[in-house]
PDB file of N, CA and C in Angstrom:
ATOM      1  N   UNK A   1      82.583  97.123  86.691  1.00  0.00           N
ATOM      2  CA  UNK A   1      83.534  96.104  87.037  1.00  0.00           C
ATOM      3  C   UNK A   1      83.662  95.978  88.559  1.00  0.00           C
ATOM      4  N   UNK A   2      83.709  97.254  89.685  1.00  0.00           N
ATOM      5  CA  UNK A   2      83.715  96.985  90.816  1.00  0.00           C
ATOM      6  C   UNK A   2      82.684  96.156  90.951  1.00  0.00           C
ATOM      7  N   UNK A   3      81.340  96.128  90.739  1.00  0.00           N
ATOM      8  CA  UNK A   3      80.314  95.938  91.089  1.00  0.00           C
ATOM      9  C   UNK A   3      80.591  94.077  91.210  1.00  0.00           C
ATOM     10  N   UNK A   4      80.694  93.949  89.923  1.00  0.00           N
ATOM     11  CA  UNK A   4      80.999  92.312  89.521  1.00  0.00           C
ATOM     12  C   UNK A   4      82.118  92.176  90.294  1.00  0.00           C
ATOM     13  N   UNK A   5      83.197  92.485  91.032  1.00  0.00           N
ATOM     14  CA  UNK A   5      84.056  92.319  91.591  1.00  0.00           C
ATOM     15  C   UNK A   5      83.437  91.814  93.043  1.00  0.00           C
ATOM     16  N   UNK A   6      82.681  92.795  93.808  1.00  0.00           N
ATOM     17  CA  UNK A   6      81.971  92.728  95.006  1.00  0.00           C
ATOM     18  C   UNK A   6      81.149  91.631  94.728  1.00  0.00           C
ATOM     19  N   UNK A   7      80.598  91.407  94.091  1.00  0.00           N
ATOM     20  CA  UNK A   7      79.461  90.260  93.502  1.00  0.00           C
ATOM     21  C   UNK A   7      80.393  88.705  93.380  1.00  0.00           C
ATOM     22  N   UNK A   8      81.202  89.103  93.069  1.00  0.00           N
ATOM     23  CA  UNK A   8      81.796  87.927  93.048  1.00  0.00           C
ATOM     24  C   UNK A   8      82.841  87.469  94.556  1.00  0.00           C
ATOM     25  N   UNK A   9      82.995  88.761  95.249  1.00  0.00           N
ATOM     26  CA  UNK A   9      83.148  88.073  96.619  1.00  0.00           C
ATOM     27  C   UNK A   9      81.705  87.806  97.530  1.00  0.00           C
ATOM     28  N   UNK A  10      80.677  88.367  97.953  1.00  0.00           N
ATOM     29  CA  UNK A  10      79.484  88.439  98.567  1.00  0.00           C
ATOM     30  C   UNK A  10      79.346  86.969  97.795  1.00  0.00           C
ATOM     31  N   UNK A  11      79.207  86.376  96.741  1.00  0.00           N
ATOM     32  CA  UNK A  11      78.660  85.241  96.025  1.00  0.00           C
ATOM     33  C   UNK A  11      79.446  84.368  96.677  1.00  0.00           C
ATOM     34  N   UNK A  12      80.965  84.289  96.697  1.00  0.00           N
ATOM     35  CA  UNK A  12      81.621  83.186  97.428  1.00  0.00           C
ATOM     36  C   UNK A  12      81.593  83.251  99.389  1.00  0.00           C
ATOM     37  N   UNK A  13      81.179  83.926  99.505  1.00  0.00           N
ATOM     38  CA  UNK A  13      81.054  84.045 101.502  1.00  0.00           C
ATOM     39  C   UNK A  13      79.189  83.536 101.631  1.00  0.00           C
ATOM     40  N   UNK A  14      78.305  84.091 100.708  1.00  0.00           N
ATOM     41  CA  UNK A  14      77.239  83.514 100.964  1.00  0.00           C
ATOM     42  C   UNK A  14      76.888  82.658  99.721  1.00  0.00           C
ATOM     43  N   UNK A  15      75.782  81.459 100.425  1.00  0.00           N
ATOM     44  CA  UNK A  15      75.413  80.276  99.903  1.00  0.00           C
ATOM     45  C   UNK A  15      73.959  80.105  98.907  1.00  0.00           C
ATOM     46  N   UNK A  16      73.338  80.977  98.829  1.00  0.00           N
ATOM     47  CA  UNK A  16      72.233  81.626  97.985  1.00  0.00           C
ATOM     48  C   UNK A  16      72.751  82.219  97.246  1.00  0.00           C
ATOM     49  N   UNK A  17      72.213  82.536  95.950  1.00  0.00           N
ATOM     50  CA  UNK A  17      72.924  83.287  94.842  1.00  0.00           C
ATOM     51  C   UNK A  17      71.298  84.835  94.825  1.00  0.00           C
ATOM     52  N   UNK A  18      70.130  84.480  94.821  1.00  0.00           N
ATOM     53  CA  UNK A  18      69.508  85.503  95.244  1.00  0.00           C
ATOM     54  C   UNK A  18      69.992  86.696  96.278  1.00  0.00           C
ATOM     55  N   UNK A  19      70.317  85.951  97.718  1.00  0.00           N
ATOM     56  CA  UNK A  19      70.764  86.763  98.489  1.00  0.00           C
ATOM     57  C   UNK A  19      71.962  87.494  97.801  1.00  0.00           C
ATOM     58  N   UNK A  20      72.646  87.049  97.140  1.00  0.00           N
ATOM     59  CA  UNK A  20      74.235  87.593  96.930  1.00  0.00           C
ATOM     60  C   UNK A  20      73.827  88.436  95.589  1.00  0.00           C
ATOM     61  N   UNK A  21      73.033  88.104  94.880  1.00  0.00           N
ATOM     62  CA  UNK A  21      72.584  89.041  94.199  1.00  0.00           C
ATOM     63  C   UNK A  21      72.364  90.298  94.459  1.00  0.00           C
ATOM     64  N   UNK A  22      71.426  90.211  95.996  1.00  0.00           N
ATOM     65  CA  UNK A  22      70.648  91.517  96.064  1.00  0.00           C
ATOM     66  C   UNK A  22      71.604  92.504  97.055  1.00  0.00           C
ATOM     67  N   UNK A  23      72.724  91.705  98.009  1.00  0.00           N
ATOM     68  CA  UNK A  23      73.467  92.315  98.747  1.00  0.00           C
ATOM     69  C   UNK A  23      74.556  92.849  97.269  1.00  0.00           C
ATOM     70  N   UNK A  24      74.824  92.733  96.400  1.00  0.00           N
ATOM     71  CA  UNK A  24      75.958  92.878  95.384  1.00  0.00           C
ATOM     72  C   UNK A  24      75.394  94.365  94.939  1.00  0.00           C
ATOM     73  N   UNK A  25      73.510  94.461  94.610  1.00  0.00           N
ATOM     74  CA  UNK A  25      73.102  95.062  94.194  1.00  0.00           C
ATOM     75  C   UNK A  25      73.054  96.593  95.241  1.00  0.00           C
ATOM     76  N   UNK A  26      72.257  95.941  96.411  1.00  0.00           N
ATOM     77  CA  UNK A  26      72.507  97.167  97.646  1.00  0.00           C
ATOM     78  C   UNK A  26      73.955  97.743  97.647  1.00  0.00           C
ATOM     79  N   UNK A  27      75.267  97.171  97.431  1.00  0.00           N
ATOM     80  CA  UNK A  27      76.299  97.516  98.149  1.00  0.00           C
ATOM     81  C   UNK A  27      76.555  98.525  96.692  1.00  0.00           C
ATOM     82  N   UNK A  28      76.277  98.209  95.253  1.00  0.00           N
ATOM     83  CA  UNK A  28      76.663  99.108  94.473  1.00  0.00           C
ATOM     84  C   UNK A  28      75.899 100.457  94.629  1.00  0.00           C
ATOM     85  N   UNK A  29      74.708 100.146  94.520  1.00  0.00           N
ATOM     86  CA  UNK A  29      73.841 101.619  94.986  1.00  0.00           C
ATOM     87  C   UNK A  29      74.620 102.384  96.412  1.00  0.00           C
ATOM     88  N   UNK A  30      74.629 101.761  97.111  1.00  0.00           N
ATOM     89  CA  UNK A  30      75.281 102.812  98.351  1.00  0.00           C
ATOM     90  C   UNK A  30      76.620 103.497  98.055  1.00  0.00           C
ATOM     91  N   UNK A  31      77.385 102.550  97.076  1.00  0.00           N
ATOM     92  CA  UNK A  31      79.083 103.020  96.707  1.00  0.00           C
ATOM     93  C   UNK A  31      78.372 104.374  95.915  1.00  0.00           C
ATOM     94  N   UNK A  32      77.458 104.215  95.252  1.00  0.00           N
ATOM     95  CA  UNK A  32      77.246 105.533  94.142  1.00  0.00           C
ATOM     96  C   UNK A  32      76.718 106.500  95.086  1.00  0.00           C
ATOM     97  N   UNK A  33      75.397 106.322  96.206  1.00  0.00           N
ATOM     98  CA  UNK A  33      75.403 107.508  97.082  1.00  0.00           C
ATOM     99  C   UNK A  33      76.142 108.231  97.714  1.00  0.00           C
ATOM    100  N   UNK A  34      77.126 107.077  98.475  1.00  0.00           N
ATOM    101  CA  UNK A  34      78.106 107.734  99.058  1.00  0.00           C
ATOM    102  C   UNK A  34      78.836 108.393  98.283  1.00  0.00           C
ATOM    103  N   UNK A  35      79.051 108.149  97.265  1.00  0.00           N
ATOM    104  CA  UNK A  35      80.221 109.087  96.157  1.00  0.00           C
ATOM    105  C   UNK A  35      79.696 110.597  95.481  1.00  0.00           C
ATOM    106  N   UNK A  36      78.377 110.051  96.017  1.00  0.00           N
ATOM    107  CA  UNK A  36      77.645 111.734  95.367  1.00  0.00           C
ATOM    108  C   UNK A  36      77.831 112.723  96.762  1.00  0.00           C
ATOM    109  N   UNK A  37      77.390 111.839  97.873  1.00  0.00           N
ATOM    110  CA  UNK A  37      77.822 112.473  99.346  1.00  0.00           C
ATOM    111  C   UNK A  37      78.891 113.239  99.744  1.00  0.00           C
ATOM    112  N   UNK A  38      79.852 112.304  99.276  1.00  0.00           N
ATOM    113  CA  UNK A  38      81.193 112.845  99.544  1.00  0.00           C
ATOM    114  C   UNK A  38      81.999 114.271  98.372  1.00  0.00           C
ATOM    115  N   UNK A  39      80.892 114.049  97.267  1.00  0.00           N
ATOM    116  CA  UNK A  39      81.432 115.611  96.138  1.00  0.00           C
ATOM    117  C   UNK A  39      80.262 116.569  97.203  1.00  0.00           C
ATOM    118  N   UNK A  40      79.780 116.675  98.398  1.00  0.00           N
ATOM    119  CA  UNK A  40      79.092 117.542  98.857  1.00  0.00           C
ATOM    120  C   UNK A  40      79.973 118.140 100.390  1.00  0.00           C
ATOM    121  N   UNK A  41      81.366 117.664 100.099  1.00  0.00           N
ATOM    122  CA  UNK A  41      82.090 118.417 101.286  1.00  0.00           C
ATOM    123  C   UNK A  41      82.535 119.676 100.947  1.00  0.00           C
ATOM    124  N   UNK A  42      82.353 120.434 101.719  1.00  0.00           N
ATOM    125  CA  UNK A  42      82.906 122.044 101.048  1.00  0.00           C
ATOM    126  C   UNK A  42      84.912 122.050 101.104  1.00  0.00           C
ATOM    127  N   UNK A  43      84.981 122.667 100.138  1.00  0.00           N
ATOM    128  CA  UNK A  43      86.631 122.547  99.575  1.00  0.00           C
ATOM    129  C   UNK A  43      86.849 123.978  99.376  1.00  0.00           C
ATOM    130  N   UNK A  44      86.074 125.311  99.526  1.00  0.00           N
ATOM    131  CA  UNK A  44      86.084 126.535  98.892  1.00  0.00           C
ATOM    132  C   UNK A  44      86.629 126.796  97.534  1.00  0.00           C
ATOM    133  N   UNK A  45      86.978 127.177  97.372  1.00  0.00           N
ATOM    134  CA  UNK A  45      87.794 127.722  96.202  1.00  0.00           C
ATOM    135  C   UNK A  45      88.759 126.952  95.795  1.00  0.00           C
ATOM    136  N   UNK A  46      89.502 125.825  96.433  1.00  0.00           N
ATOM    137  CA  UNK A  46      90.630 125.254  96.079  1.00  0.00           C
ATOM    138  C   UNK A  46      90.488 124.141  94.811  1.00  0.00           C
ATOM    139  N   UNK A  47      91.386 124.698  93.907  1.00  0.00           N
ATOM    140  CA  UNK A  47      90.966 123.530  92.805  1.00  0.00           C
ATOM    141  C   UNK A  47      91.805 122.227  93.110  1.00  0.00           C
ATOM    142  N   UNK A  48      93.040 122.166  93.916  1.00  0.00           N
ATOM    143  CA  UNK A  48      93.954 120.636  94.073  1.00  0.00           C
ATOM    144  C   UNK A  48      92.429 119.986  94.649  1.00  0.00           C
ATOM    145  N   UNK A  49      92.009 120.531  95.806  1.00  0.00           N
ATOM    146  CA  UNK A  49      90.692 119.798  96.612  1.00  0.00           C
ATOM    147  C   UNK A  49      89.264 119.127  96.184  1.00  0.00           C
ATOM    148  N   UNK A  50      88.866 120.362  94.625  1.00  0.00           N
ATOM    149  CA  UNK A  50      87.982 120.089  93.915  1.00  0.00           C
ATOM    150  C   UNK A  50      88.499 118.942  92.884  1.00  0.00           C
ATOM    151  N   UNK A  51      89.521 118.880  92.564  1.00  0.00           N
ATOM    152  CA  UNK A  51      89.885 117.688  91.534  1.00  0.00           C
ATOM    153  C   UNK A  51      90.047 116.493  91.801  1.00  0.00           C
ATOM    154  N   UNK A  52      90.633 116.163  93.590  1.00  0.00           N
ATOM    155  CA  UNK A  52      90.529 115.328  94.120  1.00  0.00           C
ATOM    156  C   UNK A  52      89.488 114.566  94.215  1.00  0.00           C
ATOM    157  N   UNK A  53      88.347 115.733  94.946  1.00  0.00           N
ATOM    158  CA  UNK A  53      87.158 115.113  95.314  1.00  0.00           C
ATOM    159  C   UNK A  53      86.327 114.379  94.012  1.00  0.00           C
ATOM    160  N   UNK A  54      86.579 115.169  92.924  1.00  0.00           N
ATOM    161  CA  UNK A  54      85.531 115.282  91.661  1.00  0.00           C
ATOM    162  C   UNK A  54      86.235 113.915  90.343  1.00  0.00           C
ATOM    163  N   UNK A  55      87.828 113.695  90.917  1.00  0.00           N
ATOM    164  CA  UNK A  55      88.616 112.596  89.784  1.00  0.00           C
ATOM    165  C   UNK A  55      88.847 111.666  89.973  1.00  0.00           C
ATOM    166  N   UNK A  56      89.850 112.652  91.075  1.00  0.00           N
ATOM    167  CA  UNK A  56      90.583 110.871  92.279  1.00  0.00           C
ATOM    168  C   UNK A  56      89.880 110.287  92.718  1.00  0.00           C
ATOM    169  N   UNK A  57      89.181 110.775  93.562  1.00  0.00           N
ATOM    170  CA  UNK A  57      87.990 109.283  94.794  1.00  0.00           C
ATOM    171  C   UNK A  57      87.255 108.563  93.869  1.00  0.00           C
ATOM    172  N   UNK A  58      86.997 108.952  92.483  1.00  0.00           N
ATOM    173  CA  UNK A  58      85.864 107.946  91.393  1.00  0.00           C
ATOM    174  C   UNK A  58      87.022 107.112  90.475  1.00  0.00           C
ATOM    175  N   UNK A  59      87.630 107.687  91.213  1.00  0.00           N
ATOM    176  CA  UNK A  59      88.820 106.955  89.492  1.00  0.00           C
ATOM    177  C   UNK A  59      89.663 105.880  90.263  1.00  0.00           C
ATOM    178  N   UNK A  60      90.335 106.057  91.729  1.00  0.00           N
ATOM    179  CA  UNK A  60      91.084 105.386  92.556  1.00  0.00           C
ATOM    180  C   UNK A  60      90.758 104.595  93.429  1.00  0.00           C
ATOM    181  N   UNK A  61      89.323 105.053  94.311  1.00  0.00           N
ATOM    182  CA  UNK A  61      88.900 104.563  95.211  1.00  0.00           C
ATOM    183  C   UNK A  61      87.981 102.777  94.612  1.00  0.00           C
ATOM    184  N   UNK A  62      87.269 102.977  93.374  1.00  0.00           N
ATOM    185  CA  UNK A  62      87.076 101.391  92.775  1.00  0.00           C
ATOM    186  C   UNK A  62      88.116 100.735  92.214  1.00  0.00           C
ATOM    187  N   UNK A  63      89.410 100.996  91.845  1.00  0.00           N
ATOM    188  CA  UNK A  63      90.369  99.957  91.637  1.00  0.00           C
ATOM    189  C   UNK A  63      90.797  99.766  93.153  1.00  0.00           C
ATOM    190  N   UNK A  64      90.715 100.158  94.096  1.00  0.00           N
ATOM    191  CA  UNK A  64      90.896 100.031  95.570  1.00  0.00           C
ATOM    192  C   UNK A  64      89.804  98.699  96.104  1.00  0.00           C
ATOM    193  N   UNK A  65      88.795  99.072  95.586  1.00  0.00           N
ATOM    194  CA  UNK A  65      87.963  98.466  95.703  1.00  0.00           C
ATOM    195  C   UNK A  65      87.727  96.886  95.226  1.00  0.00           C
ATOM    196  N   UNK A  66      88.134  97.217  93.917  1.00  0.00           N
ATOM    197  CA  UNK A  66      88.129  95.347  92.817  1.00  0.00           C
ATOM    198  C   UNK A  66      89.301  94.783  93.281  1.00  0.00           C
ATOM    199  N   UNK A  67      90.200  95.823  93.847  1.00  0.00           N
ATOM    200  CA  UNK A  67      91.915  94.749  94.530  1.00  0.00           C
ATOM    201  C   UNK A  67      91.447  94.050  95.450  1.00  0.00           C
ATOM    202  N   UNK A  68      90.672  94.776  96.474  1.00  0.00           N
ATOM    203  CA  UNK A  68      90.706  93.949  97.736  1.00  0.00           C
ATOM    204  C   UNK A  68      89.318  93.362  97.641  1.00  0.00           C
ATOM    205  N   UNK A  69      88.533  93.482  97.062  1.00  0.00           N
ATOM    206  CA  UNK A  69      87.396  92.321  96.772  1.00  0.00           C
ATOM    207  C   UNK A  69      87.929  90.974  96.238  1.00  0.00           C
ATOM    208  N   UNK A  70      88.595  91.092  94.910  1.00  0.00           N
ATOM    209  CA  UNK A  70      89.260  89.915  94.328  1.00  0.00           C
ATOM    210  C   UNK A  70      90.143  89.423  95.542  1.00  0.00           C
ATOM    211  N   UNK A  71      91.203  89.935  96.385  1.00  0.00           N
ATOM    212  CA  UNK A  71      91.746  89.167  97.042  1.00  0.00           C
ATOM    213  C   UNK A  71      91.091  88.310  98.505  1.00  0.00           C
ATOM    214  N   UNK A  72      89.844  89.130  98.522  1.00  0.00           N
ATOM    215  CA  UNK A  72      89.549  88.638  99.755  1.00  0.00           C
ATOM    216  C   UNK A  72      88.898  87.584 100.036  1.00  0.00           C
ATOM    217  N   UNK A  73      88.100  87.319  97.946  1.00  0.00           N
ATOM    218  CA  UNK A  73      87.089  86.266  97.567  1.00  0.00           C
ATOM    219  C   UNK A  73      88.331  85.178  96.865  1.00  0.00           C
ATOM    220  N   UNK A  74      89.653  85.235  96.474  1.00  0.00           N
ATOM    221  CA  UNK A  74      90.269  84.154  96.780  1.00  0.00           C
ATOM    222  C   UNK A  74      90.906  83.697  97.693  1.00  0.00           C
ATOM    223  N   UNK A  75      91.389  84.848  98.846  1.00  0.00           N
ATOM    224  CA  UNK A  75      91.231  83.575 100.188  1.00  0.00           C
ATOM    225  C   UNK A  75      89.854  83.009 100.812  1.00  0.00           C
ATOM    226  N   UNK A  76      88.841  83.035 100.868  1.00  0.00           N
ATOM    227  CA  UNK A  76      87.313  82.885 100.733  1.00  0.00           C
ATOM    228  C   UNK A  76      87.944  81.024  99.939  1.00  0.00           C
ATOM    229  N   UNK A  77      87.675  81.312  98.830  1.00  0.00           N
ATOM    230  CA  UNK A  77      88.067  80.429  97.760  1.00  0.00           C
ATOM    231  C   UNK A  77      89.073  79.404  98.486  1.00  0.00           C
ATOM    232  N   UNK A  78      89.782  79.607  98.268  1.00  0.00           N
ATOM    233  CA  UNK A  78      91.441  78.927  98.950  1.00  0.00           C
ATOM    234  C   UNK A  78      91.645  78.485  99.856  1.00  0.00           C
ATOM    235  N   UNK A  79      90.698  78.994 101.288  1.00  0.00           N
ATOM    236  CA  UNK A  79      91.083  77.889 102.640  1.00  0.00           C
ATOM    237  C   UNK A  79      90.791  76.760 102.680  1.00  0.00           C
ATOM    238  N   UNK A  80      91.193  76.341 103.891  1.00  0.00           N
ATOM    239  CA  UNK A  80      90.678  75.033 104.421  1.00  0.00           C
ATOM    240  C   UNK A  80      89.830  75.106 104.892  1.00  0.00           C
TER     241      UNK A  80
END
């Protein structure tokens, strides 16, 4: 759903639907690297730190994500 979220703003800012395709496609692959990146910070032993890294950032950080995509592709949408 993020993905189609981003896809559907990148689709309304650019005028090719190929291009917006393939930028929709790049930007999901990098959200998933970076998210494997970021479970590679050391936390030691702490489990509040390990649950964070390993629940919260995958579970919170894409509804973070589809909010401000959707809002940013209806002002996109909406101006003058």
């Amino acid at each position: 759903m993020m993905v189609g979220a981003v896809g559907v703003l990148i689709g309304s800012i650019v005028s090719y639907r190929s291009t917006a395709m393939s930028a929709a496609m790049g930007t999901g692959i990098l959200y998933f690297v970076m998210l494997q990146l970021v479970r590679q910070i050391p936390v030691g032993d702490s489990f509040i730190g390990r649950m964070v890294l390993d629940m919260g950032v995958p579970l919170v950080l894409p509804i973070l994500i589809i909010w401000g995509a959707l809002k940013l592709a209806a002002y996109v949408v909406t101006r003058d």
